[in-house]
C-alpha atoms as a PDB file:
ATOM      1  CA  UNK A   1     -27.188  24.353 -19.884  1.00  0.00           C
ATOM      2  CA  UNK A   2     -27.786  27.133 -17.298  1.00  0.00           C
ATOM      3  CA  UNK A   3     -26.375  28.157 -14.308  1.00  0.00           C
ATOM      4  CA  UNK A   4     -29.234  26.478 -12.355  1.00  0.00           C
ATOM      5  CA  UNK A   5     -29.053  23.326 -13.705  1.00  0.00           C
ATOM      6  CA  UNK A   6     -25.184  23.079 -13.566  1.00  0.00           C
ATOM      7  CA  UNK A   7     -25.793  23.986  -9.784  1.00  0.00           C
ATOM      8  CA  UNK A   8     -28.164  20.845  -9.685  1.00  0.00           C
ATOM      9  CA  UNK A   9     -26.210  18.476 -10.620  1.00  0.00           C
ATOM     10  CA  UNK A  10     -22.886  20.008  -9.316  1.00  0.00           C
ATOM     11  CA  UNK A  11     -24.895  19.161  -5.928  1.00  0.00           C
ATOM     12  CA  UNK A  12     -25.437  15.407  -6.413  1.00  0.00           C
ATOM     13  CA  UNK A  13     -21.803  15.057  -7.464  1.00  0.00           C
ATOM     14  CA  UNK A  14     -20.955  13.118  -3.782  1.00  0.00           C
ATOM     15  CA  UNK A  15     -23.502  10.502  -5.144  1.00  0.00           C
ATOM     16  CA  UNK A  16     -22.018   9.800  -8.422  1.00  0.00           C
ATOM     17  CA  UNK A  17     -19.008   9.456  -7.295  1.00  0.00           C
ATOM     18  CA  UNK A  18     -19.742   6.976  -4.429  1.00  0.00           C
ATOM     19  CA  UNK A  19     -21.526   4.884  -6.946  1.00  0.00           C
ATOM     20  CA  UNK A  20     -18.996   5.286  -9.487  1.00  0.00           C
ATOM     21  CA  UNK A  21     -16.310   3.792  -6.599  1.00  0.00           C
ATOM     22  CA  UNK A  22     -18.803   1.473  -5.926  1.00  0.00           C
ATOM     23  CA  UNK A  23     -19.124   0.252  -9.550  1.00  0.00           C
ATOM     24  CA  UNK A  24     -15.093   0.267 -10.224  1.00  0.00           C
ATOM     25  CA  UNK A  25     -14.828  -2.235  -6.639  1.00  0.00           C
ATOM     26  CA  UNK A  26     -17.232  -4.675  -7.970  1.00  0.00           C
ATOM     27  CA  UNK A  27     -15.613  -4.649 -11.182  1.00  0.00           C
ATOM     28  CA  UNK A  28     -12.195  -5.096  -9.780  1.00  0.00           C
ATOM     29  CA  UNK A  29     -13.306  -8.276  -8.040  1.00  0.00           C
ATOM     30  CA  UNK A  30     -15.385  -9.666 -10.606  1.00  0.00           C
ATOM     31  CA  UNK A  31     -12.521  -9.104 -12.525  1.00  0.00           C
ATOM     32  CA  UNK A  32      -9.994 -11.507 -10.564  1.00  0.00           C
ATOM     33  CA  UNK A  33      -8.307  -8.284  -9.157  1.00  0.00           C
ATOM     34  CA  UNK A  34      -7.539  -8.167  -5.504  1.00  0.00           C
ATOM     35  CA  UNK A  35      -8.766  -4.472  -3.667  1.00  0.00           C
ATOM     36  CA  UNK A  36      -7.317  -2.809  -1.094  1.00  0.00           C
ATOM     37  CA  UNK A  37      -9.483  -0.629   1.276  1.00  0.00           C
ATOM     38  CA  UNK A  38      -9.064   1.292   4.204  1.00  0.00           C
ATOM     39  CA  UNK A  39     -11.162   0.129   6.883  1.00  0.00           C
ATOM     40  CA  UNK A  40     -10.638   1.196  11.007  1.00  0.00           C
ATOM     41  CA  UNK A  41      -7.181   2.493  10.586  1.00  0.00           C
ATOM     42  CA  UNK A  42      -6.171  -1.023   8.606  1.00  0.00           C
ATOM     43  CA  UNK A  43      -5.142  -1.399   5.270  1.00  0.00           C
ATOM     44  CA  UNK A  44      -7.207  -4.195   4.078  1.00  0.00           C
ATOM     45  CA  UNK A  45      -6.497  -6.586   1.002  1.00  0.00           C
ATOM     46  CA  UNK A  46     -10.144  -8.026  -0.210  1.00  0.00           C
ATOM     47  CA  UNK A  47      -9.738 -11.205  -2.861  1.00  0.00           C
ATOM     48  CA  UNK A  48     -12.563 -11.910  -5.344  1.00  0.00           C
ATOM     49  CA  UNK A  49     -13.450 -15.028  -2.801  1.00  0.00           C
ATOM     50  CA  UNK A  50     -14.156 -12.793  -0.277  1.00  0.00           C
ATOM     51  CA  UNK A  51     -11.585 -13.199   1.942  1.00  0.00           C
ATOM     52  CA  UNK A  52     -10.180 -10.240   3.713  1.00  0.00           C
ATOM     53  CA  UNK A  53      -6.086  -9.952   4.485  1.00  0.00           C
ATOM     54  CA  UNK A  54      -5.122  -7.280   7.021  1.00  0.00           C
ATOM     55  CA  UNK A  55      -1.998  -5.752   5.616  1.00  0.00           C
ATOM     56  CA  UNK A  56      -1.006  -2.992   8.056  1.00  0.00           C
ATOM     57  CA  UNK A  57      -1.764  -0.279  10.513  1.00  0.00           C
ATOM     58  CA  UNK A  58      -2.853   3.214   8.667  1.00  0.00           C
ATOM     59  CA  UNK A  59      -2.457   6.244  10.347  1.00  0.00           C
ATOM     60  CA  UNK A  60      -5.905   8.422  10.880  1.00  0.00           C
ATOM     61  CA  UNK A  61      -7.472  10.462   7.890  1.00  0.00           C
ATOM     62  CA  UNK A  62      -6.013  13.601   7.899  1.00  0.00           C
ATOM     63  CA  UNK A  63      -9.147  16.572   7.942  1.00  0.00           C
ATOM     64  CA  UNK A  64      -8.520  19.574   5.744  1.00  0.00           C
ATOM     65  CA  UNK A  65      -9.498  22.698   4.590  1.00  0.00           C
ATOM     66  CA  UNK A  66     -10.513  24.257   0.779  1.00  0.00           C
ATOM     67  CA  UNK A  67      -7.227  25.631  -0.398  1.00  0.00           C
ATOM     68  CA  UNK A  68      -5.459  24.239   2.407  1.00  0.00           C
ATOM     69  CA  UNK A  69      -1.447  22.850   0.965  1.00  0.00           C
ATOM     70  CA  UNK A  70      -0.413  19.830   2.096  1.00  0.00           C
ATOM     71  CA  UNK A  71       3.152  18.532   2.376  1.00  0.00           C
ATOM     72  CA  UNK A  72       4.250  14.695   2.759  1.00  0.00           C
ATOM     73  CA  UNK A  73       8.022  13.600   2.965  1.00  0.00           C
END
């Protein structure tokens, strides 16, 4: 492989992933799994019947920088 085609599909590696994430969800659920998502600052619980439990308040994403270190407590 050559530099421009690694560059090509280095640049549609946001839309794998989205569909891979998509693909693993689905699964989960079909699965009998429960999922938790993130959805306007909730934490959401979603069951394979479709019902949706709201399981607590989530702070805001945090935006960051290439390179930038992060600490948590």
């Amino acid at each position: 492989m050559n530099e421009k085609e690694m560059e090509f599909l280095e640049e549609h590696i946001p839309e794998m992933v989205e569909g891979a994430v998509t693909q693993a969800y689905w699964a989960a659920l079909a699965s009998g799994c429960k999922v938790l998502i993130a959805e306007e600052g909730k934490l959401i619980e979603v069951s394979p019947n479709g019902t949706r439990k709201v399981l607590r308040s989530i702070p805001p994403p945090i935006s960051v920088k290439v390179g930038q270190k992060l600490e948590f407590p």
